[in-house]
N, C-alpha and C. Protein backbone atom coordinates (compact mmCIF):
# COMPACT_ATOMS: atom_id res chain seq x y z
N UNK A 1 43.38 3.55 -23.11
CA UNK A 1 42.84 3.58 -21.77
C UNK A 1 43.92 3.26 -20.75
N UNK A 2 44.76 2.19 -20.72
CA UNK A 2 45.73 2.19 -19.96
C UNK A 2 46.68 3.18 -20.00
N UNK A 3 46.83 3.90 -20.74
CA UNK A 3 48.11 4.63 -20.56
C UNK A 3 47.75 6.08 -19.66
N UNK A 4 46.07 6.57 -19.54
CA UNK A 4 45.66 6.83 -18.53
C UNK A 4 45.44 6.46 -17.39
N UNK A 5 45.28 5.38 -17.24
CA UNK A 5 45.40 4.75 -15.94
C UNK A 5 46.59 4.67 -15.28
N UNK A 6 47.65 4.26 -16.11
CA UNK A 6 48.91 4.29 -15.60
C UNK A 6 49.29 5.45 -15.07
N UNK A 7 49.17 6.53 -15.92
CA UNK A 7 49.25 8.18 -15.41
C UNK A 7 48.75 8.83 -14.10
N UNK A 8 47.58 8.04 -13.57
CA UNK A 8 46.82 8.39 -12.93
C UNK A 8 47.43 7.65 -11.65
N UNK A 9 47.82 6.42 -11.94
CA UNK A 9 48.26 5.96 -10.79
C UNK A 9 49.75 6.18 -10.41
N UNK A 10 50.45 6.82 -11.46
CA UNK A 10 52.16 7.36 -11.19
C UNK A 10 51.69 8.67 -10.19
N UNK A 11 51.01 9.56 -10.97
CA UNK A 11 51.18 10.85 -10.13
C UNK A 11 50.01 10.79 -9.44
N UNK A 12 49.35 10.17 -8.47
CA UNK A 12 48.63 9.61 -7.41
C UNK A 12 49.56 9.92 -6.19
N UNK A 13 50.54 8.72 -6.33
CA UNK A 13 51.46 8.79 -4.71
C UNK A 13 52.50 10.36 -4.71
N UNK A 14 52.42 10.82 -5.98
CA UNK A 14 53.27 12.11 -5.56
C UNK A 14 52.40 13.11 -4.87
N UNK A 15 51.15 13.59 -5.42
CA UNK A 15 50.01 14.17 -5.01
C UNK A 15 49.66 13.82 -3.46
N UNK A 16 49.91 12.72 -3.12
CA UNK A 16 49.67 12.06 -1.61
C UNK A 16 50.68 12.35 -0.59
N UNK A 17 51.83 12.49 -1.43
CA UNK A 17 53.30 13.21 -0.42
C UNK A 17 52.58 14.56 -0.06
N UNK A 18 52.14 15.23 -0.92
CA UNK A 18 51.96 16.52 -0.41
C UNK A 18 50.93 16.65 0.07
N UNK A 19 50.19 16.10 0.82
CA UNK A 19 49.04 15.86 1.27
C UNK A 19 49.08 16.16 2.91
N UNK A 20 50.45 15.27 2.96
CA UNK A 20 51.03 15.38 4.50
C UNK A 20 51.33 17.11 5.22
N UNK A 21 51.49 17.64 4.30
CA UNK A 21 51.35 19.33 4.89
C UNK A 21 49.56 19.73 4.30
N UNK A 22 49.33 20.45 5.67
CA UNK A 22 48.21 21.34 5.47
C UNK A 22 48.31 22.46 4.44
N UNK A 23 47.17 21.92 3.73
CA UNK A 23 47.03 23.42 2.30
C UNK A 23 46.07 23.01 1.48
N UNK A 24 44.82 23.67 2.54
CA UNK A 24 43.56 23.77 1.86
C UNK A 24 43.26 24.11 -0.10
N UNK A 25 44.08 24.86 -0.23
CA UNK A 25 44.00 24.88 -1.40
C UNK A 25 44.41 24.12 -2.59
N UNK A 26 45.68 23.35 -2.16
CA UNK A 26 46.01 21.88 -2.91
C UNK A 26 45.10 21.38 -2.82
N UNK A 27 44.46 21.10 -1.68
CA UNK A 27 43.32 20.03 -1.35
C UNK A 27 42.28 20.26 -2.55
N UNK A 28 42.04 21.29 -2.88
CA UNK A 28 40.35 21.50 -3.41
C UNK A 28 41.54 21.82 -4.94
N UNK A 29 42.63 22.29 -5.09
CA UNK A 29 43.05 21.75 -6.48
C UNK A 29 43.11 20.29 -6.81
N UNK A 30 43.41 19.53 -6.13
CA UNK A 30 43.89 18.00 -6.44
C UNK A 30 42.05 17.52 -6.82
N UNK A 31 41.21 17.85 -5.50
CA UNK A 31 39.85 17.32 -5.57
C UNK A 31 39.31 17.63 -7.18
N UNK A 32 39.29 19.18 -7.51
CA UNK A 32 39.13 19.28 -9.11
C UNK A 32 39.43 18.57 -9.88
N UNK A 33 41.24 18.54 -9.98
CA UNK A 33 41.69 17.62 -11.15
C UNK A 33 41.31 16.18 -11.37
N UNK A 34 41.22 15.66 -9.93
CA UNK A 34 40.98 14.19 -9.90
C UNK A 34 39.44 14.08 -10.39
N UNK A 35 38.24 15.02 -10.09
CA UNK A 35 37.28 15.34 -10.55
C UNK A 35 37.12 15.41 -12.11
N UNK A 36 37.53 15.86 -12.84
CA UNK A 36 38.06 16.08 -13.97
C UNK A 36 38.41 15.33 -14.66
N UNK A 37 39.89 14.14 -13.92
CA UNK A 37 40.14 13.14 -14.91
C UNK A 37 39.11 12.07 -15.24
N UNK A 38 38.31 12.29 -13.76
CA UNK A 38 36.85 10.90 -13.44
C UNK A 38 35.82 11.31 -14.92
N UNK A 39 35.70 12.78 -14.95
CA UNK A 39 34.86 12.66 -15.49
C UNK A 39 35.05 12.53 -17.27
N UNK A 40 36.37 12.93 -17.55
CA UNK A 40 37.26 12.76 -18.96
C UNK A 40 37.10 11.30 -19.39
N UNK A 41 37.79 10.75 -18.04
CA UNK A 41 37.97 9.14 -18.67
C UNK A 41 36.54 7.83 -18.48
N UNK A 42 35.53 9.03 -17.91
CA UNK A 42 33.98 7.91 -18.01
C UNK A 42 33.49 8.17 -19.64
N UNK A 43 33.85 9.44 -19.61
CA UNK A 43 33.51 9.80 -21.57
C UNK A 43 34.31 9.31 -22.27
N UNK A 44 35.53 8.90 -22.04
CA UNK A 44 36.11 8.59 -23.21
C UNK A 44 35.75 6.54 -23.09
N UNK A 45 36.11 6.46 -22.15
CA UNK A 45 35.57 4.78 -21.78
C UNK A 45 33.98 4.38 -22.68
N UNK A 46 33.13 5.46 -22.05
CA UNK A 46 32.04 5.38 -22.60
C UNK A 46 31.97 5.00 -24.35
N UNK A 47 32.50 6.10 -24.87
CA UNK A 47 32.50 6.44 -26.40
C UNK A 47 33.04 4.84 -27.01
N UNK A 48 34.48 4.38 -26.39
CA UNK A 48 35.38 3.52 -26.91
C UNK A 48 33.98 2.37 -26.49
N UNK A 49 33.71 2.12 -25.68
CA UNK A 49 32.93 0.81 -25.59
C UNK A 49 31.66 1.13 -26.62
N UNK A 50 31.00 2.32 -26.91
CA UNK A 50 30.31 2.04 -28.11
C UNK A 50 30.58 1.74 -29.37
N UNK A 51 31.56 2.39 -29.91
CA UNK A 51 32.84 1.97 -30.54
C UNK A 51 32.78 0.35 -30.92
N UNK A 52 33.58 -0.10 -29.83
CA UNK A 52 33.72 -1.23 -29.78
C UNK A 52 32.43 -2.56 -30.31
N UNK A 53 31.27 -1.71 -29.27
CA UNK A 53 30.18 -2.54 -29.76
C UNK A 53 29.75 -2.43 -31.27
N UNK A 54 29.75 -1.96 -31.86
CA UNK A 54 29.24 -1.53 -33.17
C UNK A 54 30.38 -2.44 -33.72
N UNK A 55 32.08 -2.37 -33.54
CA UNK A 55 32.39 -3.03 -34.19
C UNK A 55 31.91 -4.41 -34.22
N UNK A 56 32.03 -5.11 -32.98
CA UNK A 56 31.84 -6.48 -32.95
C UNK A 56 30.18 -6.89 -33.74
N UNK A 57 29.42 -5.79 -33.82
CA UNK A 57 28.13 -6.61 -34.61
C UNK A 57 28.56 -6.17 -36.02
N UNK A 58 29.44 -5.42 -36.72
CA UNK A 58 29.96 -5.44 -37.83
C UNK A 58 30.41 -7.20 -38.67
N UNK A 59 31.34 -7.63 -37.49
CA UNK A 59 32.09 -8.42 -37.54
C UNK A 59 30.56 -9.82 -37.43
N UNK A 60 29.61 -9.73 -36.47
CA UNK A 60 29.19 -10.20 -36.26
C UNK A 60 28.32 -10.82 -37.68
N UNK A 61 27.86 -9.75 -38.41
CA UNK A 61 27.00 -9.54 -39.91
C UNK A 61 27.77 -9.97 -40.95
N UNK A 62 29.31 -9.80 -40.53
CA UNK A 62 30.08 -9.97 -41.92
C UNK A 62 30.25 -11.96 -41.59
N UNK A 63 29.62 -12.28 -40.56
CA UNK A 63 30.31 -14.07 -40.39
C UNK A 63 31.63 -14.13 -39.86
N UNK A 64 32.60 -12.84 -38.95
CA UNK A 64 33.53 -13.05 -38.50
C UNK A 64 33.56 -13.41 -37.00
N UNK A 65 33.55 -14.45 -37.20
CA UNK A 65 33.20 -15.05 -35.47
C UNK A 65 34.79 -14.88 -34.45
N UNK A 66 35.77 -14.55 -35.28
CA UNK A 66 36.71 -14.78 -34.49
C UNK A 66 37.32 -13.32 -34.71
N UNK A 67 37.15 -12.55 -35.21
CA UNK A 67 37.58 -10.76 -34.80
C UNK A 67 36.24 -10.56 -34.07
N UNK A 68 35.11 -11.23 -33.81
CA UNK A 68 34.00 -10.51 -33.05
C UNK A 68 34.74 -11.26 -31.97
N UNK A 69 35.36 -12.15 -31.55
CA UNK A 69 35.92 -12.76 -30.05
C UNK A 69 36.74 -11.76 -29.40
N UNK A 70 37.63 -11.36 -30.69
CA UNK A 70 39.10 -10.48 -30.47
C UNK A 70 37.75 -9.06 -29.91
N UNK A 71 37.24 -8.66 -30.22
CA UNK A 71 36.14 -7.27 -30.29
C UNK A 71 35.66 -7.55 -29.01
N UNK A 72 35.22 -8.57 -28.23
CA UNK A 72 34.28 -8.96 -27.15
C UNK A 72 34.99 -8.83 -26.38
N UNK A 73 36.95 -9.28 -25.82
CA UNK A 73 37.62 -9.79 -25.39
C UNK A 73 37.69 -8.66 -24.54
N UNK A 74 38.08 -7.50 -25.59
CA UNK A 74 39.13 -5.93 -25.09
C UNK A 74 37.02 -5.23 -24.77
N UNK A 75 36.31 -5.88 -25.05
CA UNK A 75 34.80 -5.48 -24.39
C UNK A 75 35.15 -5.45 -22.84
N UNK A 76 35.02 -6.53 -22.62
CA UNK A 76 35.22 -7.52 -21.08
C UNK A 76 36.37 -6.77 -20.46
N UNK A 77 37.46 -6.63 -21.28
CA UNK A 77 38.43 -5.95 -20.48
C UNK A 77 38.47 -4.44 -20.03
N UNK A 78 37.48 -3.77 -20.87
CA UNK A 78 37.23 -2.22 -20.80
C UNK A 78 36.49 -2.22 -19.47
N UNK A 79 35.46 -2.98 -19.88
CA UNK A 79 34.59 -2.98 -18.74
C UNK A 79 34.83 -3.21 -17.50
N UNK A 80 36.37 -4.44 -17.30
CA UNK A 80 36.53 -5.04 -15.85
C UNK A 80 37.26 -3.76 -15.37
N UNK A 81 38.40 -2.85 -16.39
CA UNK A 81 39.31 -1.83 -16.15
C UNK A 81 38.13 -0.86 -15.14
N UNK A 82 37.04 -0.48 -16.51
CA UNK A 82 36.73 0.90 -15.81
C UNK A 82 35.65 0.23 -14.08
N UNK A 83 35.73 -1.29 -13.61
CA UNK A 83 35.21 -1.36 -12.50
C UNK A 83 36.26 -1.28 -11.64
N UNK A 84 37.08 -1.70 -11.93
CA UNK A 84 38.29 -1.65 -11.08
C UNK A 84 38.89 -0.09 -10.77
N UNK A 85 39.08 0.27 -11.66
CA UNK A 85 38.51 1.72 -11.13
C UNK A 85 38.17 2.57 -10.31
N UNK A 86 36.77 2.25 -10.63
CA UNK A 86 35.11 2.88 -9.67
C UNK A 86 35.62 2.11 -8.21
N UNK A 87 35.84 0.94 -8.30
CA UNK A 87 35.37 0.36 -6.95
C UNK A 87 37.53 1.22 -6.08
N UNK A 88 38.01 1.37 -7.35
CA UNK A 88 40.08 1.88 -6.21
C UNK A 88 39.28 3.39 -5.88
N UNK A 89 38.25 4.10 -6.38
CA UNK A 89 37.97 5.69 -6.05
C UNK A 89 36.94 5.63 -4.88
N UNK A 90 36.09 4.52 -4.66
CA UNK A 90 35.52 4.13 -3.56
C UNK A 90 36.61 4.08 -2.96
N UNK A 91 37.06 3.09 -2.40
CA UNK A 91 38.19 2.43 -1.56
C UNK A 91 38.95 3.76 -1.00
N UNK A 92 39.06 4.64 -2.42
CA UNK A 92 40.24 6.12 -1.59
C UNK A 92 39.21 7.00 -1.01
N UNK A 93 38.33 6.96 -1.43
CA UNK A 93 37.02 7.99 -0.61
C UNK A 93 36.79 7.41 0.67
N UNK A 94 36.51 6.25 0.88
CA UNK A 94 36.52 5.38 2.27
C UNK A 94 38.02 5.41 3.25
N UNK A 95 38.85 5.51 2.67
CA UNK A 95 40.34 5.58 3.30
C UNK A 95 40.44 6.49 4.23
N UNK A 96 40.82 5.99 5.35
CA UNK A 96 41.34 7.18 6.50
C UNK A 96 42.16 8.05 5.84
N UNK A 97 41.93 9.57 6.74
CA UNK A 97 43.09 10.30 6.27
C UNK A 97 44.50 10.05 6.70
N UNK A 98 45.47 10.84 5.82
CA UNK A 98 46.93 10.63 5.68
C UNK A 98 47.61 10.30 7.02
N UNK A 99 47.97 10.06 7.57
CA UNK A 99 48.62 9.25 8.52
C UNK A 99 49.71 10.02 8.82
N UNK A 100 49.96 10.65 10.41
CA UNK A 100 50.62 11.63 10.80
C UNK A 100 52.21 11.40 10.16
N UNK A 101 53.14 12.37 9.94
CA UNK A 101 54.42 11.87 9.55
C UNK A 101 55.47 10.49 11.02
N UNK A 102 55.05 10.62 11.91
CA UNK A 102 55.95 9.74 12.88
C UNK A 102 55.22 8.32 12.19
N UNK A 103 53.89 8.08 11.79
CA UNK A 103 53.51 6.35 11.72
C UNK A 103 54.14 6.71 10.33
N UNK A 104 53.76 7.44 9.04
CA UNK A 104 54.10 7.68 8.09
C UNK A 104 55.59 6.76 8.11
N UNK A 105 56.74 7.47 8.63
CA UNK A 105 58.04 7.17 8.84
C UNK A 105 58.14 5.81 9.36
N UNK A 106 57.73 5.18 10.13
CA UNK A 106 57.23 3.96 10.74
C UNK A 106 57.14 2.83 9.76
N UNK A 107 56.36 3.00 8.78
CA UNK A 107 55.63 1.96 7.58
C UNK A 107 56.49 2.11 6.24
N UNK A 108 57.19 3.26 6.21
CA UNK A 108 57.56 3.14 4.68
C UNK A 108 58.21 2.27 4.53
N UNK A 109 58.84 1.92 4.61
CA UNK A 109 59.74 0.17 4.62
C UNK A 109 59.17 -0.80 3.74
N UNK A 110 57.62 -1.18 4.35
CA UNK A 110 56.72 -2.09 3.95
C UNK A 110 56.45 -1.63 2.23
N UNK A 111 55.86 -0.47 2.61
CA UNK A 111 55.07 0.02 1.47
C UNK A 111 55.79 0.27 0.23
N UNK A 112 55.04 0.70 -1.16
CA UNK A 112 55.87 0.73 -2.13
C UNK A 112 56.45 -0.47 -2.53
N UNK A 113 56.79 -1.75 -1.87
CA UNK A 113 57.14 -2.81 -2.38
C UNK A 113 56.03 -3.98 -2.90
N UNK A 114 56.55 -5.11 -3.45
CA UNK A 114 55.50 -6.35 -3.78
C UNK A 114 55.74 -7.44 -2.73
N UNK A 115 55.08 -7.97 -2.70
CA UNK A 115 54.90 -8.77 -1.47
C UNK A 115 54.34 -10.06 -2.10
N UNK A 116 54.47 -11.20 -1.64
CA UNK A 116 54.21 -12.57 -2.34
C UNK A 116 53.39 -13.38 -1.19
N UNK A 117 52.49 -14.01 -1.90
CA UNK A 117 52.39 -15.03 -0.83
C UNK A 117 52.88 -16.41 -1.32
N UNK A 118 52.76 -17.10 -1.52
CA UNK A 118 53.41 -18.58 -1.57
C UNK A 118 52.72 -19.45 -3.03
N UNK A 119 51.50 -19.10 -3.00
CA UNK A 119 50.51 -18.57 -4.08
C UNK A 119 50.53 -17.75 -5.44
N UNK A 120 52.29 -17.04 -4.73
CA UNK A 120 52.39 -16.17 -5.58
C UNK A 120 51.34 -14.44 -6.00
N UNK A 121 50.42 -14.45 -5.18
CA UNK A 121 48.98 -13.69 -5.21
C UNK A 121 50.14 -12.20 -4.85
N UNK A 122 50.50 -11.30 -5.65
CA UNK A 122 50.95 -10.03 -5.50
C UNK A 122 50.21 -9.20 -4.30
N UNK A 123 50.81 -8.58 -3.65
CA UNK A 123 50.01 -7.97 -2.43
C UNK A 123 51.21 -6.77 -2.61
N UNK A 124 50.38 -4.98 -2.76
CA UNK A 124 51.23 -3.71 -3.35
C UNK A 124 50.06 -2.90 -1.83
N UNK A 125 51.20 -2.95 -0.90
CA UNK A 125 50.76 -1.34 -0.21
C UNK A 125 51.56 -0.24 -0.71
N UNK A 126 50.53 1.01 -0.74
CA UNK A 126 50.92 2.31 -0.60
C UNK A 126 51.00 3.17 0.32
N UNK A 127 51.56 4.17 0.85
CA UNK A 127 51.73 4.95 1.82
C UNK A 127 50.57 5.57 2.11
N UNK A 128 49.66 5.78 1.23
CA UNK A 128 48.62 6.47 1.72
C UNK A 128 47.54 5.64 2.59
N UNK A 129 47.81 4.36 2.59
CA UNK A 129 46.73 3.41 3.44
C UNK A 129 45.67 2.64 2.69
N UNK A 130 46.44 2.24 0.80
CA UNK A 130 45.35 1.62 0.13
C UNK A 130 46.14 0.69 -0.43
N UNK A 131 45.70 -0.27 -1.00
CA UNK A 131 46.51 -1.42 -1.71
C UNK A 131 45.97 -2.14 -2.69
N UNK A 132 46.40 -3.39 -3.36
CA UNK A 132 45.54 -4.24 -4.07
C UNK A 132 46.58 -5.53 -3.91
N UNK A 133 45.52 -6.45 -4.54
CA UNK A 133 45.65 -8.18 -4.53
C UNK A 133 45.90 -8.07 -5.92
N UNK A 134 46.84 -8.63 -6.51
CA UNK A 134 46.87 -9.00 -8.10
C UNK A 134 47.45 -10.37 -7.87
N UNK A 135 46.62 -11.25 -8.72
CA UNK A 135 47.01 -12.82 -9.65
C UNK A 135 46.91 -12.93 -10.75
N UNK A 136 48.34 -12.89 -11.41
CA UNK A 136 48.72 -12.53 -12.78
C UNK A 136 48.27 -11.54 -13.15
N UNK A 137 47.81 -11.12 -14.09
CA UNK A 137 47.69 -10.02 -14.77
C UNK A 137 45.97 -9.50 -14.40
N UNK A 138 45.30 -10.30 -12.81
CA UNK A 138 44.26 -9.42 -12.87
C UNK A 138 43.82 -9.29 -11.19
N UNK A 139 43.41 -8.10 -11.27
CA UNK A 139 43.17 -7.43 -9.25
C UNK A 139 42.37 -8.44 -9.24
N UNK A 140 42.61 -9.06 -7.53
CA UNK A 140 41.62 -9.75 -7.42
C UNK A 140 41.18 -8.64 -6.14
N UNK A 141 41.13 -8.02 -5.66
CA UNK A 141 40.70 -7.39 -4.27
C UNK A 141 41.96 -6.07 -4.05
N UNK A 142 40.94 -5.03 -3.54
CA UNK A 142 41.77 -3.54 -3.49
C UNK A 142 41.25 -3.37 -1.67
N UNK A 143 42.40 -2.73 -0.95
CA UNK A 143 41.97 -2.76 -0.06
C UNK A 143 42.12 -1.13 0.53
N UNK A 144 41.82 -0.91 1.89
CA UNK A 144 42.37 0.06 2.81
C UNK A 144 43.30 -0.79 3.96
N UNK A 145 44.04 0.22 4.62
CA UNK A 145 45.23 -0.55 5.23
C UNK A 145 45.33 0.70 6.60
N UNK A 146 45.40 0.03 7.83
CA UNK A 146 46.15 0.90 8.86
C UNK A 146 46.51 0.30 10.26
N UNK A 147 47.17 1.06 10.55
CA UNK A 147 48.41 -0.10 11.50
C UNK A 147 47.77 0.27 12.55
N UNK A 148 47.63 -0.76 13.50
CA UNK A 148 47.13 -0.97 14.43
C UNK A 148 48.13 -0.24 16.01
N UNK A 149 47.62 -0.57 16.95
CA UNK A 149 48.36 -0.31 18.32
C UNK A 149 49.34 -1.72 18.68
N UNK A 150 48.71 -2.33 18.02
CA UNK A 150 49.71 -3.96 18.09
C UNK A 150 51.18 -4.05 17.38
N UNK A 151 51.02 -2.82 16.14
CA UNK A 151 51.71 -2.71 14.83
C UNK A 151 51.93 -3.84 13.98
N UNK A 152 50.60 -4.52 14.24
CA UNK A 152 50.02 -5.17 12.92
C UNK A 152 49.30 -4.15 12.15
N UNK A 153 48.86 -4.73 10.78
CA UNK A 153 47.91 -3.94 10.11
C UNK A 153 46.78 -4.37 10.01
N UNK A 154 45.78 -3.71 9.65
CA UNK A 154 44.34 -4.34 9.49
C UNK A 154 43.93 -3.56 8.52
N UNK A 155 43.45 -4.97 7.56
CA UNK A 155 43.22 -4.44 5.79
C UNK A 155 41.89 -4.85 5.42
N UNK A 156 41.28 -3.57 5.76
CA UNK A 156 39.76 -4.00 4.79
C UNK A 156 39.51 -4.32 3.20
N UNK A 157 39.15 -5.37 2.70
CA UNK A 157 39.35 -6.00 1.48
C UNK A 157 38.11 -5.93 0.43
N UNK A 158 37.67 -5.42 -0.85
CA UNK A 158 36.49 -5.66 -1.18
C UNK A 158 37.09 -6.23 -2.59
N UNK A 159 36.79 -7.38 -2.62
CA UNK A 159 36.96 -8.54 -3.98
C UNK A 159 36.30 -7.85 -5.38
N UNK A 160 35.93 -7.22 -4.90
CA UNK A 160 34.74 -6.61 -6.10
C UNK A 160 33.15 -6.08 -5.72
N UNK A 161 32.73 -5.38 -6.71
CA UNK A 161 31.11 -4.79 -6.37
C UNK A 161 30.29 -5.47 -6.10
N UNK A 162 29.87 -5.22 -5.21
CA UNK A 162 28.48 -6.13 -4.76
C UNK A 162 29.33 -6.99 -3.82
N UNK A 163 30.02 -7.49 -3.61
CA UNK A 163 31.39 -8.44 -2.36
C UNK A 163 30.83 -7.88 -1.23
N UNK A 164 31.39 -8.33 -0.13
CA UNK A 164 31.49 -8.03 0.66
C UNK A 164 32.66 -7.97 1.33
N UNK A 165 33.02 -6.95 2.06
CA UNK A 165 34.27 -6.78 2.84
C UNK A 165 34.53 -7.21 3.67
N UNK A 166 36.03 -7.59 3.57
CA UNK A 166 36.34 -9.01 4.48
C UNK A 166 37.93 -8.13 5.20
N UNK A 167 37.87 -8.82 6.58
CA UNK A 167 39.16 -7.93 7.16
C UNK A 167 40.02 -8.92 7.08
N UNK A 168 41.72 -8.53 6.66
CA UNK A 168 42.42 -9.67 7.38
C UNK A 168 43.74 -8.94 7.66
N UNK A 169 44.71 -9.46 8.73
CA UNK A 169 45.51 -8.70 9.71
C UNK A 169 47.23 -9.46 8.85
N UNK A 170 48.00 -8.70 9.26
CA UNK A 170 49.18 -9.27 8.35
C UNK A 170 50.38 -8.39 9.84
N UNK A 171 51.46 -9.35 10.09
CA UNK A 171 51.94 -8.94 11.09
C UNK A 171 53.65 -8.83 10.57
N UNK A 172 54.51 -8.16 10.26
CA UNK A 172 56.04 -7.75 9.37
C UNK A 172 56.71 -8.03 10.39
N UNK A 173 56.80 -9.60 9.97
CA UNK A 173 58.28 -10.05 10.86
C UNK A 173 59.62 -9.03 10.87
N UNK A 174 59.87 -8.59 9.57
CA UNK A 174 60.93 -8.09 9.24
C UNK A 174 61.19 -7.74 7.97
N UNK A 175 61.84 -6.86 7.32
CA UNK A 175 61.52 -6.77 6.14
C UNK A 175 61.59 -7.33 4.80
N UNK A 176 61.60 -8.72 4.95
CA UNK A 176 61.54 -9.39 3.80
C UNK A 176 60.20 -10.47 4.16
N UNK A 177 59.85 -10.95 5.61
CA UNK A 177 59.02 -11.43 5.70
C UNK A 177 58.01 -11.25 6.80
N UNK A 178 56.34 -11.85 5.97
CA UNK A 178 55.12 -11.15 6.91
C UNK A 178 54.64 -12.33 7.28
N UNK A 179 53.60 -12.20 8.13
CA UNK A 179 52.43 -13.01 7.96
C UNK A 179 51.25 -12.59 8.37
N UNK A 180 50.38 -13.32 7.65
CA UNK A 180 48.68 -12.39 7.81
C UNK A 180 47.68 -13.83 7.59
N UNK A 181 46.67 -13.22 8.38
CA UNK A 181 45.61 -14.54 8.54
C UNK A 181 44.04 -13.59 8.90
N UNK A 182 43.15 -14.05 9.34
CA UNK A 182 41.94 -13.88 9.77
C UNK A 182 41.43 -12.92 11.31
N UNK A 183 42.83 -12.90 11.99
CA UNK A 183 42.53 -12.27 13.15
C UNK A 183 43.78 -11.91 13.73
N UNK A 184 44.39 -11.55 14.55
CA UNK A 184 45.62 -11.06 15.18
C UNK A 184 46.01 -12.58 15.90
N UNK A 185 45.05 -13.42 16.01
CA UNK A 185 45.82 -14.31 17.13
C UNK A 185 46.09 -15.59 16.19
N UNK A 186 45.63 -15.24 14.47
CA UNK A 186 45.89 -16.36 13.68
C UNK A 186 46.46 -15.99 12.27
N UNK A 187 47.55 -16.20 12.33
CA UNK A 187 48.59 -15.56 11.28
C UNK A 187 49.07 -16.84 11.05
N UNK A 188 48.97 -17.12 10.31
CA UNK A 188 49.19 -18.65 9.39
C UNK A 188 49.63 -18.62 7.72
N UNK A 189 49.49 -17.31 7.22
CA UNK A 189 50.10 -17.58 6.07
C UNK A 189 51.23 -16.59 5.92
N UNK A 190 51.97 -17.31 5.24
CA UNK A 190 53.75 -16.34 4.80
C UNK A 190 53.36 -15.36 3.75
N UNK A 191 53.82 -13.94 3.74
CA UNK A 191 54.28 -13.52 2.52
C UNK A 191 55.63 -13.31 3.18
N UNK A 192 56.21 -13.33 1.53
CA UNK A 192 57.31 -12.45 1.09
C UNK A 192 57.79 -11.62 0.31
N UNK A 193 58.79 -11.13 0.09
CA UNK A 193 59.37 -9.92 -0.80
C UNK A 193 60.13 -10.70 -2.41
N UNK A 194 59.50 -9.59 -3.23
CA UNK A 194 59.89 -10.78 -4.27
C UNK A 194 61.94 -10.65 -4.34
């Protein structure tokens, strides 16, 4: 499952370069394929988590309490993957469109890099105007992103399904350091570049 995901998210931002020229027909090719992989990788997710379940009550019948943990574990993790997911294909369906090439040119700087807060809490914009929160090895919040008239940004945030979306503004001192807080007039916490 990851090594689709990974795939999906490498040739994502190349697909998004070409986005920036008009061509209806990329458009409704890309919409297919991405159509396509959604619906490949809900069947194959699907299958593996039945899979999975059957093993763990195997394990469960045979008295193996601790390969049914190992069985439950990569359960939990299938399941958090394929929400995380659902809720980054929301997030890109909700996303403004591509962003003329002059702001485009404007932001790349920022984007594409990792960003720290003090917390350590990973913060990854992309050029296309979407991002995510990672702490250690798990998203905590995927966002949308677009730069304001202030040339701050303002990042709509959803922690997860059923959450609610929370805005918060992040202002690029320069390019190694930001800061972002609750409103434009309260920027109180540091990131930085790792």
């Amino acid at each position: 499952m990851k090594p689709i995901a990974t795939l999906i998210f490498t040739l994502l931002p190349m697909a998004t370069a070409l986005r920036a020229v008009e061509a209806p027909e990329f458009d409704r090719l890309r919409a297919n394929y991405q159509a396509a992989i959604e619906r490949a990788t809900k069947t194959l997710t699907q299958s593996y988590l039945i899979e999975l379940e059957k093993q763990r009550g195997s394990y469960e019948r045979a008295s193996k309490p601790d390969a049914g943990n190992v069985v439950q574990a990569e359960i939990n993790a299938t399941k958090q993957a394929a929400a995380s997911a659902e809720l980054a294909r929301k997030l890109q369906a909700k996303s403004p469109p591509s962003q003329d090439p002059s702001v485009a040119s404007q932001t790349h700087w920022f984007a594409g890099k990792t960003w720290l807060t003090d917390q350590k809490t990973k913060w990854s914009f992309n050029r296309k105007g979407t991002g995510e929160k990672v702490r250690g090895h798990d998203t905590i919040a995927m966002f949308t992103w677009k730069l304001l008239d202030s040339g701050n940004l303002e990042l709509t945030e959803l922690a997860g399904a059923g959450k609610p979306a929370t805005t918060t503004y992040v202002h690029f001192k320069n390019k190694s350091e930001a800061w972002f807080g609750s409103s434009e007039d309260k920027l109180d916490n540091r990131l930085h570049t790792e």
